[in-house]
Protein backbone atom coordinates (compact mmCIF):
# COMPACT_ATOMS: atom_id res chain seq x y z
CA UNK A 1 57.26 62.83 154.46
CA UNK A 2 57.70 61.75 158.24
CA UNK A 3 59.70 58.25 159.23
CA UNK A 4 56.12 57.14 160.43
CA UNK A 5 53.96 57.58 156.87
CA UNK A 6 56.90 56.13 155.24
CA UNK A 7 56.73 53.09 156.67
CA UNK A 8 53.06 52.52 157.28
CA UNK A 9 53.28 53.14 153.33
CA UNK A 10 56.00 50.36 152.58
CA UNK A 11 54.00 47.84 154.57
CA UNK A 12 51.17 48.39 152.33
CA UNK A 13 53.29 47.96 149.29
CA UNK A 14 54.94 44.73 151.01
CA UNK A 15 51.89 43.22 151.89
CA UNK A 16 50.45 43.14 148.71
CA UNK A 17 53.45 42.02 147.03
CA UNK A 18 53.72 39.27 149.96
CA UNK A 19 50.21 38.39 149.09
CA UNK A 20 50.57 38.34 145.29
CA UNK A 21 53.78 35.73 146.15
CA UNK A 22 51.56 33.92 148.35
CA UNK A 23 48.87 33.21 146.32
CA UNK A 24 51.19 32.49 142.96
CA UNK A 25 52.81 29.97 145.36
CA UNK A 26 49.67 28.37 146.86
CA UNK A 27 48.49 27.89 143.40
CA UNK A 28 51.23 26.35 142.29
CA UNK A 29 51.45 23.90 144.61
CA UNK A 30 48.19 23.01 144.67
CA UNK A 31 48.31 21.92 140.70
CA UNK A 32 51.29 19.90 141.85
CA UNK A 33 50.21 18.07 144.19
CA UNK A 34 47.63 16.74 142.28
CA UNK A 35 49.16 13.28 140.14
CA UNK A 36 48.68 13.54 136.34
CA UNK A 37 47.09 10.60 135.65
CA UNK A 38 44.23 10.51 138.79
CA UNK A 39 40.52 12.45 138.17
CA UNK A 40 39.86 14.49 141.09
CA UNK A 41 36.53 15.98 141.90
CA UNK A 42 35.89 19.96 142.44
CA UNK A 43 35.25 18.51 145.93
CA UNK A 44 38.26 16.63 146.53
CA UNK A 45 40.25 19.30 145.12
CA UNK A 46 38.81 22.05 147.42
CA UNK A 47 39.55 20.27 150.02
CA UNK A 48 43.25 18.63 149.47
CA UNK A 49 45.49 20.36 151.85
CA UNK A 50 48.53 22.51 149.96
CA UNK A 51 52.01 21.05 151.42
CA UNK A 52 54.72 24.64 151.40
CA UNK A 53 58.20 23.47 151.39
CA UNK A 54 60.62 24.85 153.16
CA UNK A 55 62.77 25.86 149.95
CA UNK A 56 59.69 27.83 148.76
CA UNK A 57 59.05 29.39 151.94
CA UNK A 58 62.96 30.45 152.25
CA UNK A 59 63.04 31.98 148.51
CA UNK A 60 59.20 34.15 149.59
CA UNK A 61 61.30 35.54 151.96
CA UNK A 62 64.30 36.53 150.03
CA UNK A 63 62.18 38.33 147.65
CA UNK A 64 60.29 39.90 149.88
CA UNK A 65 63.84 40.78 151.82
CA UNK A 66 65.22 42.28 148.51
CA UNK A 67 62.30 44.52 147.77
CA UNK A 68 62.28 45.81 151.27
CA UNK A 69 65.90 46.40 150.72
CA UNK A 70 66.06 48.23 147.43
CA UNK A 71 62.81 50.09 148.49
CA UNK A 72 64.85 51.42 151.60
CA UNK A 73 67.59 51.99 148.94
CA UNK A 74 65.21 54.33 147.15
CA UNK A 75 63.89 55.95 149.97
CA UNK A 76 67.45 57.03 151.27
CA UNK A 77 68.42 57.53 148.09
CA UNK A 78 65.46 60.43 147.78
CA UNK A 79 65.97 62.12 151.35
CA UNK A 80 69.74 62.18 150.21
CA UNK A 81 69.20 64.03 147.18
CA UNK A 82 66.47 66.08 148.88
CA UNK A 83 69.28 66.93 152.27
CA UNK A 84 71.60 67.95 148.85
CA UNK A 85 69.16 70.01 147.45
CA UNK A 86 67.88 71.74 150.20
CA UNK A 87 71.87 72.13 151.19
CA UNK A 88 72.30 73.81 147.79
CA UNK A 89 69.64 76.13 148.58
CA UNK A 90 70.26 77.22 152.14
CA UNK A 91 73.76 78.47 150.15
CA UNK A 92 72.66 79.84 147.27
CA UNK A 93 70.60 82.09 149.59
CA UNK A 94 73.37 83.08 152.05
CA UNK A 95 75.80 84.03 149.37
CA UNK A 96 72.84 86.23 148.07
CA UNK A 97 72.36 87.98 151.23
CA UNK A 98 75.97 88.45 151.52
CA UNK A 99 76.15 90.03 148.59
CA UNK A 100 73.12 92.00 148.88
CA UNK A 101 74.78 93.63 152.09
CA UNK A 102 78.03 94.35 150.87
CA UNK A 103 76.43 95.84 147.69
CA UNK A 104 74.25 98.23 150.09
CA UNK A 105 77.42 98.60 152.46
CA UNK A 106 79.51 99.58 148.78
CA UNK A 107 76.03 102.21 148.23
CA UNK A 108 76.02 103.42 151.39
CA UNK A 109 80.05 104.19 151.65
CA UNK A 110 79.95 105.68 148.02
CA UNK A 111 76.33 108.00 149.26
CA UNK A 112 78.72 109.46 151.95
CA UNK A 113 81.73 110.21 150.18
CA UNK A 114 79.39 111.90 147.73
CA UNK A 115 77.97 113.72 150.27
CA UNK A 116 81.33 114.42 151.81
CA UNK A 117 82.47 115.60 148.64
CA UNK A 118 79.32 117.52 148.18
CA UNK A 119 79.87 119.19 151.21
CA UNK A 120 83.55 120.75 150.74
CA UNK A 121 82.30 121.92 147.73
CA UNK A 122 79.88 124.09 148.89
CA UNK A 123 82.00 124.89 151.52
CA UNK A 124 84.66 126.00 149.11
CA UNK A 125 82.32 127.87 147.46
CA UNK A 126 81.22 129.98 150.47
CA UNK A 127 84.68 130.47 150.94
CA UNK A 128 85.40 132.06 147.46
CA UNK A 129 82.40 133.86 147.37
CA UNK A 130 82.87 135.52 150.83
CA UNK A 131 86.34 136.59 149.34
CA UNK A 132 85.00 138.00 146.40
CA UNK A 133 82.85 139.70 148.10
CA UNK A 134 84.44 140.77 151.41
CA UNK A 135 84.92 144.55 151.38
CA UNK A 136 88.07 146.47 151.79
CA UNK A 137 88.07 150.11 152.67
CA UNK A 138 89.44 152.69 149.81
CA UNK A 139 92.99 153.53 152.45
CA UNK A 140 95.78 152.60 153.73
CA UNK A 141 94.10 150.00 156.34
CA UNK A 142 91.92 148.44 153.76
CA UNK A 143 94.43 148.49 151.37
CA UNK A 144 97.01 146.07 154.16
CA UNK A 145 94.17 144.48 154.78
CA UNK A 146 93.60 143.13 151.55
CA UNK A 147 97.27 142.71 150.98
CA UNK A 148 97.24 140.45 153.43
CA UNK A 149 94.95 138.03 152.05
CA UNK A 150 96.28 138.15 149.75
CA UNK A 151 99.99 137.72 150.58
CA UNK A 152 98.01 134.60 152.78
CA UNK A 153 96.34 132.89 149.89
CA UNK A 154 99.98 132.98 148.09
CA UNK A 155 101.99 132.06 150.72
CA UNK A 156 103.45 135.14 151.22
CA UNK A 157 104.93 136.04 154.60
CA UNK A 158 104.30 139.83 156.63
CA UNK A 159 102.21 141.50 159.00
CA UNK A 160 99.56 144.54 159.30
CA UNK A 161 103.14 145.96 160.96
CA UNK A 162 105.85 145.34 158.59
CA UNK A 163 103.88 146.57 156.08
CA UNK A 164 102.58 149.59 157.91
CA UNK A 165 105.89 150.74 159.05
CA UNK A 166 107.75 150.46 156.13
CA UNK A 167 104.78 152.07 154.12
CA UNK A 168 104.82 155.24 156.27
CA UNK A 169 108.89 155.30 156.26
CA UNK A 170 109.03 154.92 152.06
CA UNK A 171 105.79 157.31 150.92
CA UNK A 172 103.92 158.21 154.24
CA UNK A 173 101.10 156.33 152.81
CA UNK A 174 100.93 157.86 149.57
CA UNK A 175 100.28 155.71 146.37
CA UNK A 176 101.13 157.95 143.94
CA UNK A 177 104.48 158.51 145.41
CA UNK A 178 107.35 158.76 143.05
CA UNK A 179 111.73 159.32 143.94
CA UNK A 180 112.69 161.54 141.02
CA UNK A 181 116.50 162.08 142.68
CA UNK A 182 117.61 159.07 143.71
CA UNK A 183 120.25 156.73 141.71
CA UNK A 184 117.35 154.35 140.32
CA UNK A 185 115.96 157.66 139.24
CA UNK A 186 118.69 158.62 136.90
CA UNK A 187 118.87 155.03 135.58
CA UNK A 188 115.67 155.56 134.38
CA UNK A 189 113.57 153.56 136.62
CA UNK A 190 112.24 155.25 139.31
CA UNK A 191 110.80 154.25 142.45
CA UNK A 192 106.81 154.06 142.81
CA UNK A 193 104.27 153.46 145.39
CA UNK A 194 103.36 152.77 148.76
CA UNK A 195 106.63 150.92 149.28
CA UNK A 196 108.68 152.79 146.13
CA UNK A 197 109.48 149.99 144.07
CA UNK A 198 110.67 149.89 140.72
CA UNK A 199 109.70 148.74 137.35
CA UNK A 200 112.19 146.05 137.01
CA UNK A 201 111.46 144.09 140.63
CA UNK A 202 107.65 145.45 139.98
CA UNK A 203 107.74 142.75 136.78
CA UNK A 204 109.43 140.10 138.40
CA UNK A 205 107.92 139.93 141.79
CA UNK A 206 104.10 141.16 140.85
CA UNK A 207 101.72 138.81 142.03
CA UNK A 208 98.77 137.31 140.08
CA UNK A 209 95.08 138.51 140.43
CA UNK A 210 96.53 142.12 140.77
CA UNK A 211 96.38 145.11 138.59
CA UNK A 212 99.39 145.31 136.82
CA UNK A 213 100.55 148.83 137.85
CA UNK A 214 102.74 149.78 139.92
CA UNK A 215 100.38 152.67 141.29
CA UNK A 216 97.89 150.22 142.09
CA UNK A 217 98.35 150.12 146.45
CA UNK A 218 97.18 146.79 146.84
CA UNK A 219 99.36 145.52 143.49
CA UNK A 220 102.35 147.32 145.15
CA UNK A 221 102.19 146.34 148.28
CA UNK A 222 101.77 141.92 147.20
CA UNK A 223 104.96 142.54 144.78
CA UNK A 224 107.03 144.13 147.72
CA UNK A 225 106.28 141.73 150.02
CA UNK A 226 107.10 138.97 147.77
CA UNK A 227 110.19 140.58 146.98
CA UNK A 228 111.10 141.12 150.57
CA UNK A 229 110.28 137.51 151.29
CA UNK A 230 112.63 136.28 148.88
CA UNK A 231 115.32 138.79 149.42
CA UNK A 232 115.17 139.18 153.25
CA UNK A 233 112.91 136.48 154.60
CA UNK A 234 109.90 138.52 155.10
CA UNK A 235 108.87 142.45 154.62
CA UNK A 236 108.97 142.15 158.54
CA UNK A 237 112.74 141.72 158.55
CA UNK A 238 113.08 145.57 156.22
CA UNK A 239 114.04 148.19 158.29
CA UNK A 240 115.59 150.73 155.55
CA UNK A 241 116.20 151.17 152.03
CA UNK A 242 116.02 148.26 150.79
């Protein structure tokens, strides 16, 4: 409700309370100003003038003051409770919003870490697949080749190289190679493979996810490299018997 209706509203509430007065008072008076013991006429009495005192009019006008007042009481009163409520609202609503957006910002973060997530998994995946399925050839190069993934996904150090040379100098690139003469030989444990190695260091170097033979090339070659990378650094640093 506007300032303006408010008020044109209170004077219509004050004038007929300032009327009701009025007339309560008027009659009043009238009755005593009239002595008990005198007959007076309907005429005479219509016509006698009502005397206000100045005590009567001063107390009109402190009731009418007082019910102006407490009615302006009331009325702030109301817009004060209505300023709270409206107050209470306007929050209530922000600290919704707020935590409307950082429930969407929590959905949104926790979509794209899924995604993420989602993502390197699939890529991983691919990865393993292409492994599985990458193709060696059935010799000596496809047989490094795959050593050397190998020796790569295990952390194992060498090169196409050092494994090449030391291949050709130790069986010329035969798999089923095998030292009947030598001292390891007479000990009963002969040397075997691409890179002659024997049973014993075969056992305690052989790398899993390989055949465990040592005529298998690919088997051989992991568990020599591992043992040259523990014994010598890397099967790049074996020049000889070793």
């Amino acid at each position: 409700m506007s300032k303006k209706s408010h008020s044109r509203a209170l004077t219509k509430r004050h004038k007929v309370a300032i009327a009701g007065v009025a007339t309560l008072g008027a009659a009043a008076l009238a009755f005593s100003a009239v002595p008990s013991n005198a007959e007076t006429t309907t005429s005479e009495a219509a016509s006698a003038k009502v005397a206000y005192s100045s005590e009567q009019l001063k107390g009109l006008r402190s009731d009418v003051t007082e019910q102006l007042a407490a009615t302006s009481l009331q009325a702030q009163a109301a817009e004060a409770a209505a300023a709270k409520k409206a107050a209470a609202k306007a929050a209530s609503e922000a600290a919704a919003k707020k935590k409307a957006a950082a429930e969407a910002a929590a959905k949104k973060k926790a979509e794209q870490e899924r995604k993420a997530k989602a993502a390197a998994s699939r890529s991983a995946k691919r990865a393993t697949v292409k492994a599985a399925t990458k193709a060696y050839a059935n010799n000596l190069d496809g047989w490094i080749k795959e050593s050397l993934d190998i020796m790569k996904s295990k952390g194992i150090p060498g090169t196409y190289n050092g494994l090449y040379r030391n291949i050709i100098r130790e069986s010329s690139g035969n798999p089923n190679a095998i030292n009947n003469w030598d001292v390891n030989a007479v000990n009963g444990t002969p040397s075997i493979g691409l890179l002659q190695i024997i049973k014993p260091t075969f056992d305690a170097y052989h790398v899993s996810g390989t055949p465990f033979s040592q005529y298998d090339p690919v088997a051989n070659i992991v568990a020599s490299a591992n043992y040259a990378a523990d014994k010598y650094g890397s099967i790049d640093n074996v020049n000889g018997a070793y």
